[in-house]
PDB file of N, CA and C in Angstrom:
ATOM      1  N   UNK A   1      49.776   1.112  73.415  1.00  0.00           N
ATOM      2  CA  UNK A   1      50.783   1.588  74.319  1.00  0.00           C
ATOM      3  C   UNK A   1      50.356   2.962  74.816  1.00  0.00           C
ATOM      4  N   UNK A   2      50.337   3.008  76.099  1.00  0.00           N
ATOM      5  CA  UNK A   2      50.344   4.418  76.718  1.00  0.00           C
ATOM      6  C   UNK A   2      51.469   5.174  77.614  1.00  0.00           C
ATOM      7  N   UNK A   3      51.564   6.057  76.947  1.00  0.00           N
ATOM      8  CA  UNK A   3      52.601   7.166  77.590  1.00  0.00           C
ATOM      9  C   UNK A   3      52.466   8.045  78.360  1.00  0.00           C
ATOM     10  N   UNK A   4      53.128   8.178  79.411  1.00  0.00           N
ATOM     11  CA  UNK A   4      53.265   9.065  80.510  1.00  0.00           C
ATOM     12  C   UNK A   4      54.512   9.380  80.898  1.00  0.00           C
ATOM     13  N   UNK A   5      54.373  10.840  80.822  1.00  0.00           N
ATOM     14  CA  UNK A   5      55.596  11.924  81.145  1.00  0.00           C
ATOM     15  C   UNK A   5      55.607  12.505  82.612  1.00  0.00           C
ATOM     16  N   UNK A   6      56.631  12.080  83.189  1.00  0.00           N
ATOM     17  CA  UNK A   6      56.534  12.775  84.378  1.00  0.00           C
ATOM     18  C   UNK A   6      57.034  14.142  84.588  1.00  0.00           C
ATOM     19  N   UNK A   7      56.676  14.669  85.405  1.00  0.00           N
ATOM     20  CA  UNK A   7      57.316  16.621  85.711  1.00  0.00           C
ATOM     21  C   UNK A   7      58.414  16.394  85.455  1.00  0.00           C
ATOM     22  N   UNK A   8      58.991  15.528  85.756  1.00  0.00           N
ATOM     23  CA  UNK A   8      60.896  15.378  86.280  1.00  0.00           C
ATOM     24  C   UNK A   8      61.318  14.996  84.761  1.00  0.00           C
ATOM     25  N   UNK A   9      60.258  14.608  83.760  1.00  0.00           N
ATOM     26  CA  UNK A   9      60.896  13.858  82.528  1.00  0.00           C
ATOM     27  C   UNK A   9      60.933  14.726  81.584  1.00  0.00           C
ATOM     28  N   UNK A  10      59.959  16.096  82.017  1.00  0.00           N
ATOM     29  CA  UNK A  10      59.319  17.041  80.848  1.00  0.00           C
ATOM     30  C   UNK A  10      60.787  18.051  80.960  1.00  0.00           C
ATOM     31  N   UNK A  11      60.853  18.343  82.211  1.00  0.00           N
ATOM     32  CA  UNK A  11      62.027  19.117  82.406  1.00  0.00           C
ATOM     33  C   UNK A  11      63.416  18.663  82.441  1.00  0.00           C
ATOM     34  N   UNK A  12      63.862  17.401  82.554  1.00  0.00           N
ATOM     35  CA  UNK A  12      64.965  16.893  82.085  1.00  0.00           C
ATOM     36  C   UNK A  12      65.051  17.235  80.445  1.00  0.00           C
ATOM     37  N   UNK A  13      63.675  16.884  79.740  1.00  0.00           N
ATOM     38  CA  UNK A  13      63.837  16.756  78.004  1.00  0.00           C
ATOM     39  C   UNK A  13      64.062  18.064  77.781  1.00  0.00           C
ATOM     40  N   UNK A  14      63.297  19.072  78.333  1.00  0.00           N
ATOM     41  CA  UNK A  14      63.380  20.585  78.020  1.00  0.00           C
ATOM     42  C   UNK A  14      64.945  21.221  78.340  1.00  0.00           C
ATOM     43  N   UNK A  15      65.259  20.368  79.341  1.00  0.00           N
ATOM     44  CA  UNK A  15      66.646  21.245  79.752  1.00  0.00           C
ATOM     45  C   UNK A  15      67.746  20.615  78.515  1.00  0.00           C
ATOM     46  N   UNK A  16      67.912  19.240  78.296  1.00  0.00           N
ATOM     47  CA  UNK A  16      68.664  18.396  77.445  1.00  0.00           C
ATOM     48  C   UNK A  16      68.435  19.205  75.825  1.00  0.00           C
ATOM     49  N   UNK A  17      67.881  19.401  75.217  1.00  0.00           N
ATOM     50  CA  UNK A  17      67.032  20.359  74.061  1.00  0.00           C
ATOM     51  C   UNK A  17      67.711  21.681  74.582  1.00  0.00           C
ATOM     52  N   UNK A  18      67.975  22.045  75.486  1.00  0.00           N
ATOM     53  CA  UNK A  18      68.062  23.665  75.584  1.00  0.00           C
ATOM     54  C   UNK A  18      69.855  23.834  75.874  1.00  0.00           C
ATOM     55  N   UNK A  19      70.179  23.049  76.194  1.00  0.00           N
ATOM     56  CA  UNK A  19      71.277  22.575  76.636  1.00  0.00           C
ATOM     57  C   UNK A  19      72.340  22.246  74.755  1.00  0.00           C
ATOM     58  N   UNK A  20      71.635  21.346  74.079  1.00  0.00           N
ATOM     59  CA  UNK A  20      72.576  21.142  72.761  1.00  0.00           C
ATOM     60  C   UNK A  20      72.491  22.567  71.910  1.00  0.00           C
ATOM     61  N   UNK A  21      70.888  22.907  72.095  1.00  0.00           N
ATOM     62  CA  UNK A  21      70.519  24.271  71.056  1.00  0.00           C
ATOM     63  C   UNK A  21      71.704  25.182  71.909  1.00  0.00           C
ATOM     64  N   UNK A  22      72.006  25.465  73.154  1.00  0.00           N
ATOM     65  CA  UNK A  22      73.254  26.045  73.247  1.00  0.00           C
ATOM     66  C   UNK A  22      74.801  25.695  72.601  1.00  0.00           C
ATOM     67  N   UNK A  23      74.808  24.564  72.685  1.00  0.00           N
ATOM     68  CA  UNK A  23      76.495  24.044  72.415  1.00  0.00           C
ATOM     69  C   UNK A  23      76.387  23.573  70.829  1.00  0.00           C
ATOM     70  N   UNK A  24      75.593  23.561  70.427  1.00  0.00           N
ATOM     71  CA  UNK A  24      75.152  23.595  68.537  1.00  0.00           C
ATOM     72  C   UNK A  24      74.759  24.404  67.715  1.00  0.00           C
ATOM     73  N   UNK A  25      74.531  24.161  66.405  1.00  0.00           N
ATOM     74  CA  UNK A  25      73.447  24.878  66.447  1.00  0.00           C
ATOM     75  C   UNK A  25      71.786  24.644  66.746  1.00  0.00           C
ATOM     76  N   UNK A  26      71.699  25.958  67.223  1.00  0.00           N
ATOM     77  CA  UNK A  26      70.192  26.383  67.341  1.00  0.00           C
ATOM     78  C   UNK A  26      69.094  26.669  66.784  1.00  0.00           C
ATOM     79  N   UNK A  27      68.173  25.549  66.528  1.00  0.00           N
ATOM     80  CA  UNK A  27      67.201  25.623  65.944  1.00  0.00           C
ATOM     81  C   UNK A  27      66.232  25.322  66.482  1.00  0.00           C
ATOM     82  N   UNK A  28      66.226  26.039  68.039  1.00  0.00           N
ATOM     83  CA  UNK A  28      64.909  25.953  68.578  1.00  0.00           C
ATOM     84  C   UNK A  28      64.060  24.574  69.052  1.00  0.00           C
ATOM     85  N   UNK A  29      62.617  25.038  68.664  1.00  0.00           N
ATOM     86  CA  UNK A  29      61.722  24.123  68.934  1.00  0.00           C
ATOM     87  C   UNK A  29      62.017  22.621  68.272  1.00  0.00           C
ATOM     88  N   UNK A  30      62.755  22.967  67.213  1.00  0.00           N
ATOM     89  CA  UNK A  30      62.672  21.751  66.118  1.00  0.00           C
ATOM     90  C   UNK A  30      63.613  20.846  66.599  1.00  0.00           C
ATOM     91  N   UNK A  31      64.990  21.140  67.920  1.00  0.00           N
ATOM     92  CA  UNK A  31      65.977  20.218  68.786  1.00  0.00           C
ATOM     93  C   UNK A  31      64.830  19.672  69.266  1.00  0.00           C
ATOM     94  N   UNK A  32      63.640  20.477  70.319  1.00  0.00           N
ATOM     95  CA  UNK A  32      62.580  19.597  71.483  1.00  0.00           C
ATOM     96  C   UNK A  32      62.216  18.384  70.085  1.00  0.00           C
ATOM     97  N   UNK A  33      62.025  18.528  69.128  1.00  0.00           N
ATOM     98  CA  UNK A  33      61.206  17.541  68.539  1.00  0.00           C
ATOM     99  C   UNK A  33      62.491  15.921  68.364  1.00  0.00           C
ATOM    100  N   UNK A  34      63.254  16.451  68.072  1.00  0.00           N
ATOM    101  CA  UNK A  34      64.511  15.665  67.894  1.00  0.00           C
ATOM    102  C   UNK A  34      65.104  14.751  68.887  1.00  0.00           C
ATOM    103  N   UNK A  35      65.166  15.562  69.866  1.00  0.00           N
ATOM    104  CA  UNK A  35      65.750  15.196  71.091  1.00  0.00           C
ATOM    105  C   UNK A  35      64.086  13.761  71.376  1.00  0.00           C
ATOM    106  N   UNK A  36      62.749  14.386  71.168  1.00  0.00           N
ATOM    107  CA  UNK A  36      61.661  13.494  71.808  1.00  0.00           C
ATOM    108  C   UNK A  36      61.979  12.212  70.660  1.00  0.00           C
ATOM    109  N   UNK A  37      61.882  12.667  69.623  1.00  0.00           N
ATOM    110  CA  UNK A  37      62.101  11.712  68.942  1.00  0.00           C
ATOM    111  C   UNK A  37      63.583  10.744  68.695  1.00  0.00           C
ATOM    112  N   UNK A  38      64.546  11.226  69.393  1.00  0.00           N
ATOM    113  CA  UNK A  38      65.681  10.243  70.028  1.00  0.00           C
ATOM    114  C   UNK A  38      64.992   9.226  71.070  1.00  0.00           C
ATOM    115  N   UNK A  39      64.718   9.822  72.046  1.00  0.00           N
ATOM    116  CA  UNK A  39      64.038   9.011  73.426  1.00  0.00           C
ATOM    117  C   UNK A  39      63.310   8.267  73.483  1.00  0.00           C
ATOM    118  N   UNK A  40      62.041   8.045  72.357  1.00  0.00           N
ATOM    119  CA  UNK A  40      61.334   7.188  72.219  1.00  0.00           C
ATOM    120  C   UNK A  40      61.707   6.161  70.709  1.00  0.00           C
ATOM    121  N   UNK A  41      62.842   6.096  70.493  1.00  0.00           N
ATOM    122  CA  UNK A  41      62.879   5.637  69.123  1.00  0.00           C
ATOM    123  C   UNK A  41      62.836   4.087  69.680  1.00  0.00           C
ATOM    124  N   UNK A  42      63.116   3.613  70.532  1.00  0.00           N
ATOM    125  CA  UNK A  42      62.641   2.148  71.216  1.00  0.00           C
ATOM    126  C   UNK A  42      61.341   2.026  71.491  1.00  0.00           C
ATOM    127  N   UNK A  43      60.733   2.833  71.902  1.00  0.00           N
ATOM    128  CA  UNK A  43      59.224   2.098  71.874  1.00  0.00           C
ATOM    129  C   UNK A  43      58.967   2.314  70.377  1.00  0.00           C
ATOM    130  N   UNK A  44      58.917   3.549  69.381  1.00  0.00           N
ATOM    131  CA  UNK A  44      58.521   3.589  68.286  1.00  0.00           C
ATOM    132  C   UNK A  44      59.011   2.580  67.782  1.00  0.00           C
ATOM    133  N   UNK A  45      59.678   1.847  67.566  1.00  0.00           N
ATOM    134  CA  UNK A  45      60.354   1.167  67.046  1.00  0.00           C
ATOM    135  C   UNK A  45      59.559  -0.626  67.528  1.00  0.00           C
ATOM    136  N   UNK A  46      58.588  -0.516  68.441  1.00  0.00           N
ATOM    137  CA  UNK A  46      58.337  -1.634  69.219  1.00  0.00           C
ATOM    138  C   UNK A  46      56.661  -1.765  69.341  1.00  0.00           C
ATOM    139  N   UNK A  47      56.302  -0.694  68.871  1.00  0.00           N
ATOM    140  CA  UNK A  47      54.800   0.294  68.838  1.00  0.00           C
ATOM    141  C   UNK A  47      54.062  -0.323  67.481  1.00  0.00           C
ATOM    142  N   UNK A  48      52.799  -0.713  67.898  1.00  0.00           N
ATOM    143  CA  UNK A  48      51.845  -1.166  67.359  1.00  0.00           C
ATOM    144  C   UNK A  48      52.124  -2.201  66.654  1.00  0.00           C
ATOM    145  N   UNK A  49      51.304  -3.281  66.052  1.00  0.00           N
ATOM    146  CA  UNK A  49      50.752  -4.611  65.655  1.00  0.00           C
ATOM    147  C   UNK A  49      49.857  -5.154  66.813  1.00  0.00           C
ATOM    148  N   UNK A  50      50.105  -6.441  66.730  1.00  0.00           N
ATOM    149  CA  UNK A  50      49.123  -6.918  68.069  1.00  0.00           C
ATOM    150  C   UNK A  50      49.620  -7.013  69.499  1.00  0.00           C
ATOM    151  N   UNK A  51      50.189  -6.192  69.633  1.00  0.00           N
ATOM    152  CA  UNK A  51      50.810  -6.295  71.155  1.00  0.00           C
ATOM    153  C   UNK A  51      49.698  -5.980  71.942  1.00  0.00           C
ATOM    154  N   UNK A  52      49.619  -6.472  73.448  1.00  0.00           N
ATOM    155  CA  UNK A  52      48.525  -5.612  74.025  1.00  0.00           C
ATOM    156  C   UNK A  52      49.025  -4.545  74.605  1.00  0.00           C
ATOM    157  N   UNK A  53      48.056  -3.706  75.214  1.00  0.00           N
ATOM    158  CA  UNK A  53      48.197  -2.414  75.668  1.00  0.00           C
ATOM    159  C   UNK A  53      49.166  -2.190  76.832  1.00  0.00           C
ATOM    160  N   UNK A  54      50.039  -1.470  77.223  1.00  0.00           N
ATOM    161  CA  UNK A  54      51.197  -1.402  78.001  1.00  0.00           C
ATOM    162  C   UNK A  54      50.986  -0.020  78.473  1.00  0.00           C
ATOM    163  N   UNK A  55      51.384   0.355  79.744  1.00  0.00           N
ATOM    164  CA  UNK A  55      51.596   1.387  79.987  1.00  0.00           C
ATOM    165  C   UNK A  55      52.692   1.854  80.597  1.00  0.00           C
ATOM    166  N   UNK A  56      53.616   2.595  80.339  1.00  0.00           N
ATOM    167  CA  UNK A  56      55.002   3.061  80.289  1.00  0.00           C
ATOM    168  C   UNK A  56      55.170   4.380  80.561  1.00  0.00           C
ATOM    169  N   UNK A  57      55.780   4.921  81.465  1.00  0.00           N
ATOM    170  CA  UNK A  57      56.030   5.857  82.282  1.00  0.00           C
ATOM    171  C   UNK A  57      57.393   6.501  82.179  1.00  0.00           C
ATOM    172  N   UNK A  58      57.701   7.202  81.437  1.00  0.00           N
ATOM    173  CA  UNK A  58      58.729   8.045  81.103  1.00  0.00           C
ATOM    174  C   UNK A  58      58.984   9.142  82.495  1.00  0.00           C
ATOM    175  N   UNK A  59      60.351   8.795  83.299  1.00  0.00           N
ATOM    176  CA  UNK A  59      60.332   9.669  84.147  1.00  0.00           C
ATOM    177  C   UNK A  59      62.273  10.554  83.643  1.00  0.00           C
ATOM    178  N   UNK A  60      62.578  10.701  85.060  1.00  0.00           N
ATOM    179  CA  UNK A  60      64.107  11.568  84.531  1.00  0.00           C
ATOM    180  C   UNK A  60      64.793  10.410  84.293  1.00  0.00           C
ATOM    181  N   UNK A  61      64.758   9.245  85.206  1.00  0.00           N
ATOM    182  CA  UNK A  61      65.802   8.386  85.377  1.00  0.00           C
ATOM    183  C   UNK A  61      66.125   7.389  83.670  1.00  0.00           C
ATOM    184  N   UNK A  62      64.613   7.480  82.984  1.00  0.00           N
ATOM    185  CA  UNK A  62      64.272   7.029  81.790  1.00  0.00           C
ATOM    186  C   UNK A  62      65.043   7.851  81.082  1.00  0.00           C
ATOM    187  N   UNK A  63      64.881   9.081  80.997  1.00  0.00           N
ATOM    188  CA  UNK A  63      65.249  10.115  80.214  1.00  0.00           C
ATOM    189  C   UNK A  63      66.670  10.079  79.931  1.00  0.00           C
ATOM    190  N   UNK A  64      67.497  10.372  81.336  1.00  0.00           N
ATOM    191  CA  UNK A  64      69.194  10.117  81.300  1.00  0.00           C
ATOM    192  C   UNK A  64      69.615   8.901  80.584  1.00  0.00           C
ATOM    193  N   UNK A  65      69.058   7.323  80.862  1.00  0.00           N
ATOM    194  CA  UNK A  65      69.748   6.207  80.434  1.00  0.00           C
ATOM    195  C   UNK A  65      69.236   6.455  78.991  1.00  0.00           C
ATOM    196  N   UNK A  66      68.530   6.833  77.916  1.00  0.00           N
ATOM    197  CA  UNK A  66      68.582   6.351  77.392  1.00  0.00           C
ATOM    198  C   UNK A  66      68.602   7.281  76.225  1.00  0.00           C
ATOM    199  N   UNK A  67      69.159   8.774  76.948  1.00  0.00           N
ATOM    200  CA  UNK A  67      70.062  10.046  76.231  1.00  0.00           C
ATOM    201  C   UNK A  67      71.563   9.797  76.887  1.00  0.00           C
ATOM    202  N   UNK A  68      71.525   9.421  77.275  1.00  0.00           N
ATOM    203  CA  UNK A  68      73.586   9.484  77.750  1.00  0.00           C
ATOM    204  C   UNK A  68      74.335   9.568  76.974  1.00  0.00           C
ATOM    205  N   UNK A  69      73.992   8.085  75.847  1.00  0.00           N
ATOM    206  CA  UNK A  69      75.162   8.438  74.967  1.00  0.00           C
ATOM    207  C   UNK A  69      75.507   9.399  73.790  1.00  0.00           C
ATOM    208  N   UNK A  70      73.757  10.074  73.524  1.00  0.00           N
ATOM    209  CA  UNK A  70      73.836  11.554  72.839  1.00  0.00           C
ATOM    210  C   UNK A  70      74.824  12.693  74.038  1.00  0.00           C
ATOM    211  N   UNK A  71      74.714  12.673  75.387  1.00  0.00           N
ATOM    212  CA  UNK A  71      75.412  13.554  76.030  1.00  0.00           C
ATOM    213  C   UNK A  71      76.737  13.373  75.846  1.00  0.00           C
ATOM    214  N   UNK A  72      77.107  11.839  76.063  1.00  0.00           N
ATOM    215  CA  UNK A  72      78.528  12.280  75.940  1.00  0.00           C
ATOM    216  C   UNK A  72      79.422  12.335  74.431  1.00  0.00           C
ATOM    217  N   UNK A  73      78.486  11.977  73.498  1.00  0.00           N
ATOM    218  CA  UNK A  73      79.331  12.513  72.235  1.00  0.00           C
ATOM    219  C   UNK A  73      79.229  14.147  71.948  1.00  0.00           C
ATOM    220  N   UNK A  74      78.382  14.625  72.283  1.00  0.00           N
ATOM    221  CA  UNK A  74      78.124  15.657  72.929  1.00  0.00           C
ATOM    222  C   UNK A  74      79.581  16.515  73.300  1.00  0.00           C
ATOM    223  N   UNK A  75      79.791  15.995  74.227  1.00  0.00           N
ATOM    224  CA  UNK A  75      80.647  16.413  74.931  1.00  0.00           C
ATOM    225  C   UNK A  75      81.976  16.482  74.116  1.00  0.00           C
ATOM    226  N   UNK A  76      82.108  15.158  73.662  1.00  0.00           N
ATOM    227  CA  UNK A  76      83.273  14.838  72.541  1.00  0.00           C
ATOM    228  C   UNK A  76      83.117  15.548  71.702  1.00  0.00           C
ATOM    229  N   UNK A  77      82.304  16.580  70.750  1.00  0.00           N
ATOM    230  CA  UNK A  77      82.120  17.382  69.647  1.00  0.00           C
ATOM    231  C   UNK A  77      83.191  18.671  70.084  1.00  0.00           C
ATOM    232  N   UNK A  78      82.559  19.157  71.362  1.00  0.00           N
ATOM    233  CA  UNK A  78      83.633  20.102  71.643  1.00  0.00           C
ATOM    234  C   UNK A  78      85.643  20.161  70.981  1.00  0.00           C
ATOM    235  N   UNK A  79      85.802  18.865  71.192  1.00  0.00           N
ATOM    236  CA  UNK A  79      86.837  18.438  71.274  1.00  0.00           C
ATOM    237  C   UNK A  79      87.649  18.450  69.285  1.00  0.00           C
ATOM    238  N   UNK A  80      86.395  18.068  68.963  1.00  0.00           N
ATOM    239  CA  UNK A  80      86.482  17.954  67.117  1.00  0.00           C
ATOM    240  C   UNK A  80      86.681  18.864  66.275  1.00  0.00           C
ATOM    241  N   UNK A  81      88.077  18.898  65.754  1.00  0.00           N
ATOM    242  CA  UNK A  81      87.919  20.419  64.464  1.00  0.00           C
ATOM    243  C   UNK A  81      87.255  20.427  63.680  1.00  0.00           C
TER     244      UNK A  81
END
């Protein structure tokens, strides 16, 4: 499997990461790792044995569908004592 990040995907992930480390807590670099490792937990999850080689293109539109529903619980935390 090969991966490709587009401009639009690097900076959606960077802003999404910079965005919870605000409304959470903040722990930096170690959200970017979290947040990457949310986003790809479907291919990881689908990644290696004998599949053949695929190439898959991570852009923004990738990024939003398949963080949304981290955004909007997200959103709902606010709300939680």
């Amino acid at each position: 499997m090969r991966l490709t990040f587009t401009d639009d995907a690097i900076e959606a992930i960077a802003k999404y990461a910079k965005m919870v480390n605000e409304t959470t807590e903040n722990i930096g670099a170690r959200r970017l790792h979290t947040v990457i490792e949310t986003l790809l937990e479907d291919i990881s999850y689908n990644a290696g044995g004998n599949h053949p080689v695929i190439d898959i293109v991570i852009d923004a539109a990738y990024v939003k569908e398949h963080l949304q529903s981290q955004i909007k619980d997200l959103d709902l935390q606010k709300y939680i004592l």
